[in-house]
C-alpha atoms as a PDB file:
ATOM      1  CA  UNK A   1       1.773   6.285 -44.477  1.00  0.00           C
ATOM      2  CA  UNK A   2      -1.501   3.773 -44.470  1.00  0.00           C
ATOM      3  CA  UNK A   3      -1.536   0.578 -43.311  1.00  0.00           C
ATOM      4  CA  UNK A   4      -3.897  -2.366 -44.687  1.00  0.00           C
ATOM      5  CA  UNK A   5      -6.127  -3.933 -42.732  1.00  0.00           C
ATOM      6  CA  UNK A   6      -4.528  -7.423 -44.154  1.00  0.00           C
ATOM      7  CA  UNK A   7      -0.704  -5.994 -43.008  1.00  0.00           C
ATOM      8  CA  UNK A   8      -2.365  -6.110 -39.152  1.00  0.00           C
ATOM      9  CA  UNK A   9      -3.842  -9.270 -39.508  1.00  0.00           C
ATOM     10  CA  UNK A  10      -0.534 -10.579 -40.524  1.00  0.00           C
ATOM     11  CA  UNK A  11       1.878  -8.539 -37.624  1.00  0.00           C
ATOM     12  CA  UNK A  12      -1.094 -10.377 -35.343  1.00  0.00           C
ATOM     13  CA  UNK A  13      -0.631 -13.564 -36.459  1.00  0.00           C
ATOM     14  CA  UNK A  14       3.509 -13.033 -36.397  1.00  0.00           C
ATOM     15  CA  UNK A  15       3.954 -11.869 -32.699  1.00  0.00           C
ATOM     16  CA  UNK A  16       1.083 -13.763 -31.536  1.00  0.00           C
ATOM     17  CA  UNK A  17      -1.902 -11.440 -30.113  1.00  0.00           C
ATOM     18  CA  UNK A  18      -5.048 -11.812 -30.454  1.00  0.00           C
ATOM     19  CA  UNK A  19      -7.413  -9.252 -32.306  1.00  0.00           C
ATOM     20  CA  UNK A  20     -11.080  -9.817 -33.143  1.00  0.00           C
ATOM     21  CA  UNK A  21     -12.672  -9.253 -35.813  1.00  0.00           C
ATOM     22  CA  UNK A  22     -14.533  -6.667 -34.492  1.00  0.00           C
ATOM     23  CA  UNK A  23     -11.431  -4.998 -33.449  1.00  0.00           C
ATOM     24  CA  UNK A  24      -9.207  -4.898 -36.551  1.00  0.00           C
ATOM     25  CA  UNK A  25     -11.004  -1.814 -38.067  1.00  0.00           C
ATOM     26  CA  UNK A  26     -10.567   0.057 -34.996  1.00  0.00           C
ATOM     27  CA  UNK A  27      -7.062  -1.255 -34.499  1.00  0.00           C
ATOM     28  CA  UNK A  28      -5.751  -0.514 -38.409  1.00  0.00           C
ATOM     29  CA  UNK A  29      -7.278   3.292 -38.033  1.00  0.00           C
ATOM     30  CA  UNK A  30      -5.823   4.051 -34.815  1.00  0.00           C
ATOM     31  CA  UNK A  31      -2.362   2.252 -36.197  1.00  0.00           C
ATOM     32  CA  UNK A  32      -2.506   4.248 -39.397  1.00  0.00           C
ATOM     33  CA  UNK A  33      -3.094   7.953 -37.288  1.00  0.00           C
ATOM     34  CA  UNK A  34      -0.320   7.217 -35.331  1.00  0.00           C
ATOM     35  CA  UNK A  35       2.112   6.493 -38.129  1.00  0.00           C
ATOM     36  CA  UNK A  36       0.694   9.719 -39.874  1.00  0.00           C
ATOM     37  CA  UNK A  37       1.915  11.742 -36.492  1.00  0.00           C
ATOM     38  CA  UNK A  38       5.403   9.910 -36.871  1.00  0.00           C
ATOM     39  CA  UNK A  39       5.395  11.158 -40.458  1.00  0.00           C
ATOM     40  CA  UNK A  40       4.443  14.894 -39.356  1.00  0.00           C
ATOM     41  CA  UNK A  41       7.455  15.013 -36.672  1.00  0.00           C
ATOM     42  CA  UNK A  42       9.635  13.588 -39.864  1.00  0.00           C
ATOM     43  CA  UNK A  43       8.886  16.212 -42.023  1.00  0.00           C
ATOM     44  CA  UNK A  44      10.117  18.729 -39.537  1.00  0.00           C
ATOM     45  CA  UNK A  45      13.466  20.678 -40.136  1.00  0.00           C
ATOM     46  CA  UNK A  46      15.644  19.697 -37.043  1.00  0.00           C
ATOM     47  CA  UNK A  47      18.966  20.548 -39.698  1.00  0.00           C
ATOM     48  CA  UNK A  48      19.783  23.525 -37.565  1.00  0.00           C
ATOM     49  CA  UNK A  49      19.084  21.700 -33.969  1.00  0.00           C
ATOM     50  CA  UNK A  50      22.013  20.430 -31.703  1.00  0.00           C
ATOM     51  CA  UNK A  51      21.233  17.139 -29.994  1.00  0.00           C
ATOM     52  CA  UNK A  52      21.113  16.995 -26.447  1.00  0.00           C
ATOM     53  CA  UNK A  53      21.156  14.452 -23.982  1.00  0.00           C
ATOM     54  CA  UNK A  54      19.223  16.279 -21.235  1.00  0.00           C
ATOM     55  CA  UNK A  55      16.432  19.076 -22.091  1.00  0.00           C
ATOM     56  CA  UNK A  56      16.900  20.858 -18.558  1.00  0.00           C
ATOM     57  CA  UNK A  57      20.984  20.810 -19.132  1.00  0.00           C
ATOM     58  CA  UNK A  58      21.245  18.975 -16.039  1.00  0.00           C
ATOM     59  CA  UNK A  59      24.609  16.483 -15.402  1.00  0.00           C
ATOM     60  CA  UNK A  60      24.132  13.437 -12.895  1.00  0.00           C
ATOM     61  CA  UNK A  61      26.043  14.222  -9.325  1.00  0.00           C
ATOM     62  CA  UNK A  62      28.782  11.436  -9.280  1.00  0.00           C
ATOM     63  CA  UNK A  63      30.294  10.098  -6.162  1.00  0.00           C
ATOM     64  CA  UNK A  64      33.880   9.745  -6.073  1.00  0.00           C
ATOM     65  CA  UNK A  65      34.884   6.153  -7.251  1.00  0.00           C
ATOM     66  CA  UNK A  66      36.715   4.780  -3.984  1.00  0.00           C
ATOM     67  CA  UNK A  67      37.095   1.328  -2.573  1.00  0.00           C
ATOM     68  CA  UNK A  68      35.000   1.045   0.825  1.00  0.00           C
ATOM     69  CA  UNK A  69      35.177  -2.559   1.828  1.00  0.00           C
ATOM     70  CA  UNK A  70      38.687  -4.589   2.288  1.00  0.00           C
ATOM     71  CA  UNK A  71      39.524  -7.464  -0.159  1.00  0.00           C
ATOM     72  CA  UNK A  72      37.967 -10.658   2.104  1.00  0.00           C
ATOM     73  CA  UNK A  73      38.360 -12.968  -0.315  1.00  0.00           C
ATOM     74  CA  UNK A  74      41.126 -15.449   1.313  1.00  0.00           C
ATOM     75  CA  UNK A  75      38.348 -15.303   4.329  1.00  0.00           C
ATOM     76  CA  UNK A  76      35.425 -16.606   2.166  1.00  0.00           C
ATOM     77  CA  UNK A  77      37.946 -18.876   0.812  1.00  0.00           C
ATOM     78  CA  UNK A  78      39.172 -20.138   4.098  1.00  0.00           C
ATOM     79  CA  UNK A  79      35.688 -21.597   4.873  1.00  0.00           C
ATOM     80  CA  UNK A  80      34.235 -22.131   1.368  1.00  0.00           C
ATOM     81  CA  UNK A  81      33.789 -26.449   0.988  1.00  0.00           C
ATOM     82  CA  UNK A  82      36.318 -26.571  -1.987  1.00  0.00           C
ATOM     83  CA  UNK A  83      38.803 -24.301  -3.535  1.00  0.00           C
ATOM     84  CA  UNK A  84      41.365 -24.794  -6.117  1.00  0.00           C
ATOM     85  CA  UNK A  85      43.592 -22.096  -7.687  1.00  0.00           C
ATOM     86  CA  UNK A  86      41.461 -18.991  -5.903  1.00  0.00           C
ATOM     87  CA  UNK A  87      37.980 -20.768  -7.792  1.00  0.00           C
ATOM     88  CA  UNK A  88      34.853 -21.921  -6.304  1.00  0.00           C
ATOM     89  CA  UNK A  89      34.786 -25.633  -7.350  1.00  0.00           C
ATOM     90  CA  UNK A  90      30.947 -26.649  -7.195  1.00  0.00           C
ATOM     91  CA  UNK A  91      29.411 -29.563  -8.661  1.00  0.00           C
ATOM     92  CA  UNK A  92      28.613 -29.884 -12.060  1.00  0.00           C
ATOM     93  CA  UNK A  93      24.795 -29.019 -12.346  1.00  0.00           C
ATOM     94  CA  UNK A  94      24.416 -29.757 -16.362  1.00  0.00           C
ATOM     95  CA  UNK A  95      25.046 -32.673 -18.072  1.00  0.00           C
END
């Protein structure tokens, strides 16, 4: 797959970078060779490869899922400026 020189000029303009014009040339070939290497892994046969999610077959050590602290939240409350129905009232910051 090529691209035109006139297709970079316009993805430029669109997300807002800057390319000379000394640097489109260089920027459309080296755009265009790597859309040619995404077409070459495409064409590959991957019908008779199962997916994985790790290429070492390695599964993430997981820590047993136990509370460690005690529920403090009446203390918080106790000495929080205002509370009403177990909320944080705070002043209203937008208008």
């Amino acid at each position: 797959m090529a691209i035109e020189q006139g297709e970079i000029e316009k993805i430029a303009e669109l997300s807002r970078i800057r390319i000379s014009d000394e640097e489109i040339g260089q920027v459309t070939q080296r755009i265009t060779e790597i859309l040619q290497m995404v077409d070459q892994l495409q064409a590959v046969d991957t019908h008779d490869v199962e997916p994985m999610a790790n290429p070492l077959d390695a599964t993430q050590r997981l820590r047993p899922d136990e509370v460690t602290q005690s529920n403090r939240r009446d203390a918080f409350q106790a000495i929080a400026p205002a509370v009403e129905n177990g909320l944080y009232l705070v002043p209203k910051v937008i208008e």
